[in-house]
C-alpha atoms as a PDB file:
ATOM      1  CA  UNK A   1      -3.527 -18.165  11.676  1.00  0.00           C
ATOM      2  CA  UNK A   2      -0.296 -18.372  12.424  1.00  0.00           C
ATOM      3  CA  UNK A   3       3.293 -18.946  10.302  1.00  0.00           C
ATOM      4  CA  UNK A   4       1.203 -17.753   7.337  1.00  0.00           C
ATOM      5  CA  UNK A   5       2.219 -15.146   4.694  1.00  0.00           C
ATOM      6  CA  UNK A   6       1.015 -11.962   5.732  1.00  0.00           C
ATOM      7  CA  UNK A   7       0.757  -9.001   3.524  1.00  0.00           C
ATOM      8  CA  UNK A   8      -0.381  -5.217   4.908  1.00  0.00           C
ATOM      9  CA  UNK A   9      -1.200  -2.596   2.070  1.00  0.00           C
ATOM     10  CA  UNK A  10      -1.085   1.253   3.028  1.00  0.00           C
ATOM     11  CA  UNK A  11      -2.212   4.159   1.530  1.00  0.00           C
ATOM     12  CA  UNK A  12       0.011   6.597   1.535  1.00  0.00           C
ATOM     13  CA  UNK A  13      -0.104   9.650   3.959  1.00  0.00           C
ATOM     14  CA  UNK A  14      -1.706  13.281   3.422  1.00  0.00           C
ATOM     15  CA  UNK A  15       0.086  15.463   1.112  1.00  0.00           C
ATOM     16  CA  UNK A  16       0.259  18.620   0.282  1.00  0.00           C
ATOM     17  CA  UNK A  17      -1.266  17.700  -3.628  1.00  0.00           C
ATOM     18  CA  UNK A  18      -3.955  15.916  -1.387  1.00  0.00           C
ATOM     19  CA  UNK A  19      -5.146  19.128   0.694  1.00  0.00           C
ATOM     20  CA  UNK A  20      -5.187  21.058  -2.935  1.00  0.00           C
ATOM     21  CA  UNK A  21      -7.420  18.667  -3.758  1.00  0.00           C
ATOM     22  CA  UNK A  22      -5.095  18.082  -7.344  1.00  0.00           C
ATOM     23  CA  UNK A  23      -4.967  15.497  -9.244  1.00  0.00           C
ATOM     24  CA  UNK A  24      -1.221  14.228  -8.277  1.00  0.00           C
ATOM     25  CA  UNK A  25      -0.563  11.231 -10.819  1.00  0.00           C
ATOM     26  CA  UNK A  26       2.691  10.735 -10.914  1.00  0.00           C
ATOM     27  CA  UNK A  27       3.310  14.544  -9.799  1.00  0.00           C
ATOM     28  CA  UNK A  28       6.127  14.928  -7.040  1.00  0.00           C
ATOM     29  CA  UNK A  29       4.374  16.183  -4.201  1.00  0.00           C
ATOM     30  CA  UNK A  30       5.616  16.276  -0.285  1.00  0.00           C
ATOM     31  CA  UNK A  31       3.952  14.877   2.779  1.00  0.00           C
ATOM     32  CA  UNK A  32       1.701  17.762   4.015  1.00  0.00           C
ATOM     33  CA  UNK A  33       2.668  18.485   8.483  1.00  0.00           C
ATOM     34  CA  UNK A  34      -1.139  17.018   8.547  1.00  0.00           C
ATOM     35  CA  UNK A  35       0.231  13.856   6.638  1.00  0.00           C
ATOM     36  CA  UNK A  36       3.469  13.491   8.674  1.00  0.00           C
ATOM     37  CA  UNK A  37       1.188  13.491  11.691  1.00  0.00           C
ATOM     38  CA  UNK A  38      -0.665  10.474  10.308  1.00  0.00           C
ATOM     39  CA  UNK A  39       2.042   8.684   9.414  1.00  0.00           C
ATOM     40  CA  UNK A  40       3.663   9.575  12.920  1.00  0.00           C
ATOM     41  CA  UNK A  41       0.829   7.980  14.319  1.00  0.00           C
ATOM     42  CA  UNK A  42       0.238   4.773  12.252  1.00  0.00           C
ATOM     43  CA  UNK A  43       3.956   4.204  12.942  1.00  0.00           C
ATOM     44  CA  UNK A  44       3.198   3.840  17.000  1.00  0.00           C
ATOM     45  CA  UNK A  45      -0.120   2.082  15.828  1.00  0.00           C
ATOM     46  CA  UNK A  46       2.093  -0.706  14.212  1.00  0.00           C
ATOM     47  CA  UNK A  47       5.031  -0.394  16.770  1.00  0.00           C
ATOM     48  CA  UNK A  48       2.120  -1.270  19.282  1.00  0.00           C
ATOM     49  CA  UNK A  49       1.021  -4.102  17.294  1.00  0.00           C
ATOM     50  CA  UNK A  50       4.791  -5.491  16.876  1.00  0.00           C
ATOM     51  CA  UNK A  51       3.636  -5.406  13.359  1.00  0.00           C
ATOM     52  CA  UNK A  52       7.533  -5.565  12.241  1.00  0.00           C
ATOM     53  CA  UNK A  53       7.670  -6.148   8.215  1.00  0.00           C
ATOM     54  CA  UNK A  54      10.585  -8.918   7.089  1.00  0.00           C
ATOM     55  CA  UNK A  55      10.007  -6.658   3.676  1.00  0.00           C
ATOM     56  CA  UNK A  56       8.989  -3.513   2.384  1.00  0.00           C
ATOM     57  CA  UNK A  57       7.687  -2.568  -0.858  1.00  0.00           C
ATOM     58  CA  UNK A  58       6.827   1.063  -1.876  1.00  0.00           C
ATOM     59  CA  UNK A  59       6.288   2.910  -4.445  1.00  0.00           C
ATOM     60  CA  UNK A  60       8.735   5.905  -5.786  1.00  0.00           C
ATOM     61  CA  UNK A  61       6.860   8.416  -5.646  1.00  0.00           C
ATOM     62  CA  UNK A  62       7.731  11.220  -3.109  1.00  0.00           C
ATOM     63  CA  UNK A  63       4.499  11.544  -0.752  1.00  0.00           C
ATOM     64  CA  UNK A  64       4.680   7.310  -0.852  1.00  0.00           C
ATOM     65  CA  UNK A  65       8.435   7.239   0.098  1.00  0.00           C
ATOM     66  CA  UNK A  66       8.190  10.076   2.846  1.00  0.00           C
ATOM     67  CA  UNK A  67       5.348   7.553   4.259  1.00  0.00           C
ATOM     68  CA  UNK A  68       7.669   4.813   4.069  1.00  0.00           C
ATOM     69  CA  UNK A  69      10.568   6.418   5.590  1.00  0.00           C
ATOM     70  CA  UNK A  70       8.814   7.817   8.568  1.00  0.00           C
ATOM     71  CA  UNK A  71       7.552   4.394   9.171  1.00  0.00           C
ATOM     72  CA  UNK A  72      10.719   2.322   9.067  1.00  0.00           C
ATOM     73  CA  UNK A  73      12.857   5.279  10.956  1.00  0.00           C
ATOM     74  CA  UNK A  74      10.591   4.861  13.539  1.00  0.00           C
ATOM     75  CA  UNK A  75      10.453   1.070  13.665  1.00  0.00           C
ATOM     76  CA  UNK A  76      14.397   1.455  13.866  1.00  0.00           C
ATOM     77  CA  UNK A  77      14.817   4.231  16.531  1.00  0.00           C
ATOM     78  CA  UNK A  78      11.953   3.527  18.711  1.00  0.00           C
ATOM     79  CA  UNK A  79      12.405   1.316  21.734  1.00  0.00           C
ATOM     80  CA  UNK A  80      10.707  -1.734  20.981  1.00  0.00           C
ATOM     81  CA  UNK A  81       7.561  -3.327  22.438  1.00  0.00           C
ATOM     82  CA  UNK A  82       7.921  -5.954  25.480  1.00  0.00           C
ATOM     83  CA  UNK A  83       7.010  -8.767  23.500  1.00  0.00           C
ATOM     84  CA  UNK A  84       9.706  -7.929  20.283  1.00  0.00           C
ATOM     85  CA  UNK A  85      12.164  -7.336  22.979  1.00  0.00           C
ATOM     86  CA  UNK A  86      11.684 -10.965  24.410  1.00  0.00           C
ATOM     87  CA  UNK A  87      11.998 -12.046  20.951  1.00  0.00           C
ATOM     88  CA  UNK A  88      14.984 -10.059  20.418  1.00  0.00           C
ATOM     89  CA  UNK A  89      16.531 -11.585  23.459  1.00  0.00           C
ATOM     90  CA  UNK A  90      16.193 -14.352  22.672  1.00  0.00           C
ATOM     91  CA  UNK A  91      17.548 -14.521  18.904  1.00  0.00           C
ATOM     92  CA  UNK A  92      20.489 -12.796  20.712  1.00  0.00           C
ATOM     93  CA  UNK A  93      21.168 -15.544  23.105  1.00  0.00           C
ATOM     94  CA  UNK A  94      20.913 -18.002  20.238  1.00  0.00           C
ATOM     95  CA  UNK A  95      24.262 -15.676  18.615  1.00  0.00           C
ATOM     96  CA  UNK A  96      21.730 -13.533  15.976  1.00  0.00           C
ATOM     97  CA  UNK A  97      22.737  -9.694  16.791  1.00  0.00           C
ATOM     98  CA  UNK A  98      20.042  -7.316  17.917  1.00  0.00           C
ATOM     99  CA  UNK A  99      21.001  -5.376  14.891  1.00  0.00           C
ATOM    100  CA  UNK A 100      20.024  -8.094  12.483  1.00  0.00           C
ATOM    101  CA  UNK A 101      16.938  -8.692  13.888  1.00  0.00           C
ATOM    102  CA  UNK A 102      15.973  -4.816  13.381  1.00  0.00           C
ATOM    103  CA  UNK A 103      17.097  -4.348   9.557  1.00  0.00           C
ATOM    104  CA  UNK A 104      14.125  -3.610   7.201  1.00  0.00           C
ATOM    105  CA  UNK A 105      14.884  -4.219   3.355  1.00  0.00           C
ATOM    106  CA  UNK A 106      12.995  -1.373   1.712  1.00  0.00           C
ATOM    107  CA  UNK A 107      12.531  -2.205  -2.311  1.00  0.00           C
ATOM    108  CA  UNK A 108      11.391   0.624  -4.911  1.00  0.00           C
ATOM    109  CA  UNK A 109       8.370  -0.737  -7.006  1.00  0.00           C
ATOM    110  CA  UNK A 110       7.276   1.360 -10.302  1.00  0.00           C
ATOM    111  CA  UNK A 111       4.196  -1.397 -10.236  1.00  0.00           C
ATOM    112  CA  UNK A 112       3.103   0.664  -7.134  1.00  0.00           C
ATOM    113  CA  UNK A 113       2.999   4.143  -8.941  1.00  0.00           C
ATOM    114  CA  UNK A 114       0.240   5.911  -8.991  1.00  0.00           C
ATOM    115  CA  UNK A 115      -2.611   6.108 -11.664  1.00  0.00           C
ATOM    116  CA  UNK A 116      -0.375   8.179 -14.697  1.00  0.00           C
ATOM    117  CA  UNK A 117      -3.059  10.412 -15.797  1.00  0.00           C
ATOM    118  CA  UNK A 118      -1.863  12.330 -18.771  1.00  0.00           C
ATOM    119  CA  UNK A 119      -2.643  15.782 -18.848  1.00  0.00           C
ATOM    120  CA  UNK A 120      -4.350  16.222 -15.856  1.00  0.00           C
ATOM    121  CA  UNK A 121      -1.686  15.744 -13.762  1.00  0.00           C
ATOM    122  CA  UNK A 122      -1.142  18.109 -10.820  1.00  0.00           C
ATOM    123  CA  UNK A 123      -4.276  19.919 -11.618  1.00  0.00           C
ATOM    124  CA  UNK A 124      -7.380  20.698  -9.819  1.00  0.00           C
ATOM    125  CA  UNK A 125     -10.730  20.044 -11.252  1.00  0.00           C
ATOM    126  CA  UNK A 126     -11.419  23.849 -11.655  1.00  0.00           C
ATOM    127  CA  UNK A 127      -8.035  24.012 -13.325  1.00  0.00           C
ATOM    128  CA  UNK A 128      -8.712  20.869 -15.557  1.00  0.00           C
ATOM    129  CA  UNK A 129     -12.231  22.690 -16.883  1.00  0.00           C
ATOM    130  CA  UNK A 130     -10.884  25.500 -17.629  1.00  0.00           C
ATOM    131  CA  UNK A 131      -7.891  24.513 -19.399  1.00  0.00           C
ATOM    132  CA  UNK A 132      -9.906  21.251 -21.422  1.00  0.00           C
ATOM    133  CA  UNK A 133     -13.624  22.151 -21.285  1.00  0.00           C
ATOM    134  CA  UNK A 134     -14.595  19.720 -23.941  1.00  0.00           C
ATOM    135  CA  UNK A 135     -13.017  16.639 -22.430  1.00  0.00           C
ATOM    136  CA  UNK A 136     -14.165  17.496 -18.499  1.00  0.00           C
ATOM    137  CA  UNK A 137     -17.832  18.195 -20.149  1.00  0.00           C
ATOM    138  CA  UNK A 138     -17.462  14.508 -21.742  1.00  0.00           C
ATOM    139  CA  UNK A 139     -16.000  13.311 -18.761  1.00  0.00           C
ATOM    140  CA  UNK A 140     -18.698  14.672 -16.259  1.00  0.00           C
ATOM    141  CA  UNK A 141     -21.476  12.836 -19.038  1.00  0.00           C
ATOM    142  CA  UNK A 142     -20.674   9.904 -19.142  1.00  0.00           C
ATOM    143  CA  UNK A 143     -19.431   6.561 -16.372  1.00  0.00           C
ATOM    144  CA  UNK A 144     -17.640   4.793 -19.282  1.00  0.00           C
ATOM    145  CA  UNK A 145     -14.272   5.173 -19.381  1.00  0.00           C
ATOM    146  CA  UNK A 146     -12.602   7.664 -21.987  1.00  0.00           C
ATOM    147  CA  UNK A 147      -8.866   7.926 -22.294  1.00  0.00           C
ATOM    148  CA  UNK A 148      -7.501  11.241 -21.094  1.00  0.00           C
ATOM    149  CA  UNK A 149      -4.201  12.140 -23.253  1.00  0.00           C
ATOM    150  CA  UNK A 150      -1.156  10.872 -22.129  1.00  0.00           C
ATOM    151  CA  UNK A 151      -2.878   8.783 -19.594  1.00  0.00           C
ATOM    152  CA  UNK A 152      -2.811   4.610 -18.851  1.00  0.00           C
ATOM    153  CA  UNK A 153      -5.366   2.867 -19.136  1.00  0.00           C
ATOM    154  CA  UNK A 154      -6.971   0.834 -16.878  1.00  0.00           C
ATOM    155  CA  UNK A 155      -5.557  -2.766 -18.733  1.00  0.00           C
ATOM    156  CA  UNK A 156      -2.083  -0.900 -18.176  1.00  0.00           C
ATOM    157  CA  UNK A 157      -3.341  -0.471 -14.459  1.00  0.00           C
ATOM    158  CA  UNK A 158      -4.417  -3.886 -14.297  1.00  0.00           C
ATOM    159  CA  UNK A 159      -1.437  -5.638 -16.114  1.00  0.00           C
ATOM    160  CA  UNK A 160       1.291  -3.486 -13.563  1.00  0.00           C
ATOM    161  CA  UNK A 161      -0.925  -4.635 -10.539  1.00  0.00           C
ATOM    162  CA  UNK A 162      -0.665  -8.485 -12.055  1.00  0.00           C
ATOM    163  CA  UNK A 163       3.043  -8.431 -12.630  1.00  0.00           C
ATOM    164  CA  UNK A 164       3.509  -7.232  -9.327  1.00  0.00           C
ATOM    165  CA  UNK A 165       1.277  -9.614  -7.095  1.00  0.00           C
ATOM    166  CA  UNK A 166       2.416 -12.436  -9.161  1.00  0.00           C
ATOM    167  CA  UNK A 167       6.270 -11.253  -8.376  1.00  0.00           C
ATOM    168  CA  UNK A 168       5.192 -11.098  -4.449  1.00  0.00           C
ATOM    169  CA  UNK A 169       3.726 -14.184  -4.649  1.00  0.00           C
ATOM    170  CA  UNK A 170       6.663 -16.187  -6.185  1.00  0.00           C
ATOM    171  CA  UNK A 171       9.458 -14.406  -3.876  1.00  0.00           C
ATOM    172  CA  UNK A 172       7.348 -14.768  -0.421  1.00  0.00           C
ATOM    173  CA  UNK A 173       6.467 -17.667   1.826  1.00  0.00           C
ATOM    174  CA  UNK A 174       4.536 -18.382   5.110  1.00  0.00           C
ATOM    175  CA  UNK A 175       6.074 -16.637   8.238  1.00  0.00           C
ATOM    176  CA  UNK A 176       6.906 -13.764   5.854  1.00  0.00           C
ATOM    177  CA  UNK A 177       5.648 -10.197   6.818  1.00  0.00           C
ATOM    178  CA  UNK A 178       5.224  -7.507   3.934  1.00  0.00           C
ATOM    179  CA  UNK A 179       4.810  -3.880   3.953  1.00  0.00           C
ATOM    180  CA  UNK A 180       3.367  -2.411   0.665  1.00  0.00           C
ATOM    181  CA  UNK A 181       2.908   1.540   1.017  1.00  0.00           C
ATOM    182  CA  UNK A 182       1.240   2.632  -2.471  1.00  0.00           C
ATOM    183  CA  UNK A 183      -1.930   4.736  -3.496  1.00  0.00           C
ATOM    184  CA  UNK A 184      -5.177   4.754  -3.442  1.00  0.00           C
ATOM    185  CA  UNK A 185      -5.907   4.373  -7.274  1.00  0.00           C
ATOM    186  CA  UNK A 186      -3.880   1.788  -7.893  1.00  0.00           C
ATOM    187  CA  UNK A 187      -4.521  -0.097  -4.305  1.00  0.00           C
ATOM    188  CA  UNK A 188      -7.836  -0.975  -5.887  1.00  0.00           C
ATOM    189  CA  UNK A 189      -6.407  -2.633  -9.226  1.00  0.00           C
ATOM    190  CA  UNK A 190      -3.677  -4.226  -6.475  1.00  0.00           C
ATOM    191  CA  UNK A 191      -6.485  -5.793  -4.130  1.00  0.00           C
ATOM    192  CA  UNK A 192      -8.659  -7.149  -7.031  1.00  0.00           C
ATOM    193  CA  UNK A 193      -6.024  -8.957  -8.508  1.00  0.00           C
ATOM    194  CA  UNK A 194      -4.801 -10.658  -4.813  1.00  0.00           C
ATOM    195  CA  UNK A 195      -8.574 -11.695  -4.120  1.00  0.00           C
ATOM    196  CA  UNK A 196      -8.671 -12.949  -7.987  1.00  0.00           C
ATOM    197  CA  UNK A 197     -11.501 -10.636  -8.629  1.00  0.00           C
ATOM    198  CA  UNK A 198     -11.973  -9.916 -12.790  1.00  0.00           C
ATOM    199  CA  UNK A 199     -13.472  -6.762 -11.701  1.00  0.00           C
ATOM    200  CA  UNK A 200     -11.869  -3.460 -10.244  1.00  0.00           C
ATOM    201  CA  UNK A 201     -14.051  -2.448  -7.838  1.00  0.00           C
ATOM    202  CA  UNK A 202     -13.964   1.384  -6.490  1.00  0.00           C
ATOM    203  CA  UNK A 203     -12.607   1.577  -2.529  1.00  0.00           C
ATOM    204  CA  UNK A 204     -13.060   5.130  -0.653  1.00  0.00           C
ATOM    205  CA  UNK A 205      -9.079   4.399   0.729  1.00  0.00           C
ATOM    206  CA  UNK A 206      -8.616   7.135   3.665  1.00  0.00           C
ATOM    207  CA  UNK A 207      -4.659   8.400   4.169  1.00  0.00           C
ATOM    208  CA  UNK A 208      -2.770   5.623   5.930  1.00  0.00           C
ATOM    209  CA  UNK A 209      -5.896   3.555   5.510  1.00  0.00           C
ATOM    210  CA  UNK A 210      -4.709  -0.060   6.533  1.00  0.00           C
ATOM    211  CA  UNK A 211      -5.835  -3.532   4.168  1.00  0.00           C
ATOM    212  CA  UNK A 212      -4.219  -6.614   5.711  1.00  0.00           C
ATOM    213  CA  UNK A 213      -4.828 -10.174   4.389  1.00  0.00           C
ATOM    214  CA  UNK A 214      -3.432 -13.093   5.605  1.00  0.00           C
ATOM    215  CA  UNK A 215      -2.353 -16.093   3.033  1.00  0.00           C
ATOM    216  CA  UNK A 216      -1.004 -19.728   3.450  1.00  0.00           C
ATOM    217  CA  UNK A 217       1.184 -19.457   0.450  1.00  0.00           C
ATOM    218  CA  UNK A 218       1.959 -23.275   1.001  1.00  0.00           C
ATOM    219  CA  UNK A 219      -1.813 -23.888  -0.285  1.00  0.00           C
ATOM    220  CA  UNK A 220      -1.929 -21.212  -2.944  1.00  0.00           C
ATOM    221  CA  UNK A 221      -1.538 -23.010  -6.045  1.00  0.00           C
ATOM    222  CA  UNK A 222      -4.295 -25.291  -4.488  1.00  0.00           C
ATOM    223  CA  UNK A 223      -6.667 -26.204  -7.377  1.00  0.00           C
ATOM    224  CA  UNK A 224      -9.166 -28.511  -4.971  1.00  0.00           C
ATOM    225  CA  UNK A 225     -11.780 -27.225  -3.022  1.00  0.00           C
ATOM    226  CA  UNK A 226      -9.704 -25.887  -0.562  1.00  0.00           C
ATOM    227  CA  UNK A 227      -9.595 -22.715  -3.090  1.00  0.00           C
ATOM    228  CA  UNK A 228     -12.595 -22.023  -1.409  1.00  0.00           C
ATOM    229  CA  UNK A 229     -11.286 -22.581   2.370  1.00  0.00           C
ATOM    230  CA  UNK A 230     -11.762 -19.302   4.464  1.00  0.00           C
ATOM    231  CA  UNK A 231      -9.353 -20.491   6.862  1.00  0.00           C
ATOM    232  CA  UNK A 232      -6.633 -20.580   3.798  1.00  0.00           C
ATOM    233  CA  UNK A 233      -6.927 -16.934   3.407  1.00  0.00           C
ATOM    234  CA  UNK A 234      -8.308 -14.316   5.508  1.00  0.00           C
ATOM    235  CA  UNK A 235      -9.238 -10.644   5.071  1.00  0.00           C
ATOM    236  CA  UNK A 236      -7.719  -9.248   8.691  1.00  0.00           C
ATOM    237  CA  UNK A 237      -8.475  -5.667   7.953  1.00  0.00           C
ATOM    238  CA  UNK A 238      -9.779  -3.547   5.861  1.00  0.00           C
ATOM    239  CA  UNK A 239      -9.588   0.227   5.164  1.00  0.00           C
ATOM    240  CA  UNK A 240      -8.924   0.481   8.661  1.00  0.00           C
ATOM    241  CA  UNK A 241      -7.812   3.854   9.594  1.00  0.00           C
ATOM    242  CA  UNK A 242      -8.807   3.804  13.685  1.00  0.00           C
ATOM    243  CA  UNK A 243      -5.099   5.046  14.657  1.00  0.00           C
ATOM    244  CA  UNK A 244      -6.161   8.801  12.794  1.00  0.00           C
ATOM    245  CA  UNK A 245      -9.086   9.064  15.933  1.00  0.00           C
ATOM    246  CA  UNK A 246      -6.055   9.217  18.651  1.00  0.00           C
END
C-alpha cells in the first residue's frame, strides 16, 4: 500500500521502575542503561527501514520521552540511509533545504499517559501487600475489575484512548507517517479503539515492542462494504520486537 496513512505505536523502552518490577503509573522513572540500549537499537532498526515519522506523538512521562528523544536525536544526527539520501537530493534540487526535510515535530500527549493507578503507584507487589493486605487479597480473588483508590478506571482509559485516535484521525491524511511512543497499559485501550474493537483485549507488549497499521484515511468514513476491505487497512506489524535479538 502505498501513499496511505501510516501509523507505528511503540512501547516505551526498559526503565529502571521496569527492572524493579514496580508498578510505575504515572511515577517518574528514568530509562534503565538496559533500556537506552533498546532504544539505541530500535533507532538503527527504523533508520534501516527509512522509517522517518512526518509526526511524533508521545506521551510525558519521563521513561516515554527519554524513548522518544533517543529516537529522533538519532534520526537527526545519523547519516541517513541511501535511499532517504536520494530522496533528500532530490527535494534539494527542487529548492526544499536538506534541513527541512530532516525536522521531526514532536507533540506531548496526556491521552498517552500511562494507566494512573492510585495508590499503588511506584510500588512493588510485595510492597503493595504489605502496605494494603485487604485490597491485594481481593484483588488476587477475583478477575473482575475493582477500583484501586485514586486510580482511573478503565471507561477513563477508554474515553482518553477515544479522544485521542479520533484527534489523529481528523488531523492526519494518506502519505502521512506517525510515531506514537506510549505504554503498554494504555497501548491496549489505544489499539482497540483504532481496530473499532468494543472490547480491550490484554497484549503481552515487550519494551520497544513495534504495532504498525497501515490506513487509507481517504476511505475511512466509508460506510459500504468496503468497511470490510483488507486492502483498506492493514495490520503491518505487530508486537514486533526482532531488533532486541541483534
Amino acid at each position: 500500500m502505498h501513499g496511505v496513512l501510516k501509523l507505528l505505536f511503540i512501547r516505551h523502552a526498559q526503565s529502571v521502575g521496569n527492572q524493579e518490577k514496580r508498578m510505575q503509573g504515572h511515577g517518574e522513572f528514568e530509562l534503565s542503561e538496559v533500556g537506552r540500549q533498546q532504544a539505541e537499537k530500535l533507532a538503527r532498526r527504523l533508520l534501516t527501514e527509512a522509517w522517518h515519522p512526518s509526526q511524533v506523538y508521545t506521551s510525558p512521562l519521563r521513561r516515554a520521552a527519554q524513548t522518544t528523544q533517543i529516537l529522533v536525536d538519532y534520526f537527526l544526527t545519523a547519516p541517513l540511509p541511501a535511499a532517504v539520501s536520494d530522496l533528500i537530493d532530490a527535494t534539494a534540487m527542487s529548492g526544499d533545504s536538506e534541513g527541512i526535510s530532516r525536522k521531526i515535530p514532536v507533540q506531548l500527549a496526556d491521552e498517552l499517559r500511562e494507566f494512573q493507578n492510585g495508590i499503588f503507584e511506584g510500588l512493588t507487589w510485595a510492597e503493595a501487600v504489605s502496605r494494603y493486605p485487604d485490597l491485594c487479597h481481593r484483588l488476587e480473588s477475583s478477575p473482575d475489575w475493582i477500583l484501586i483508590p485514586g486510580a482511573e478506571s478503565l471507561e477513563d482509559a477508554r474515553s482518553r484512548s477515544r479522544q485521542f485516535i479520533q484527534t489523529l484521525l481528523q488531523q492526519h491524511r494518506n502519505g502521512d507517517r506517525i510515531w506514537i511512543v506510549t505504554h503498554s497499559w494504555i497501548l491496549q485501550h489505544l489499539i482497540a479503539e483504532l481496530m473499532g474493537s468494543d472490547r480491550s483485549w490484554r497484549l503481552r507488549a515487550h519494551n520497544t515492542a513495534l504495532f504498525e497499521f497501515w490506513i487509507d484515511r481517504d476511505r475511512w468514513e466509508r460506510t459500504d462494504q468496503n468497511r470490510f476491505n483488507t486492502d483498506l487497512w492493514q495490520v503491518y506489524r505487530f508486537n514486533d520486537a526482532q531488533h532486541l535479538q541483534s
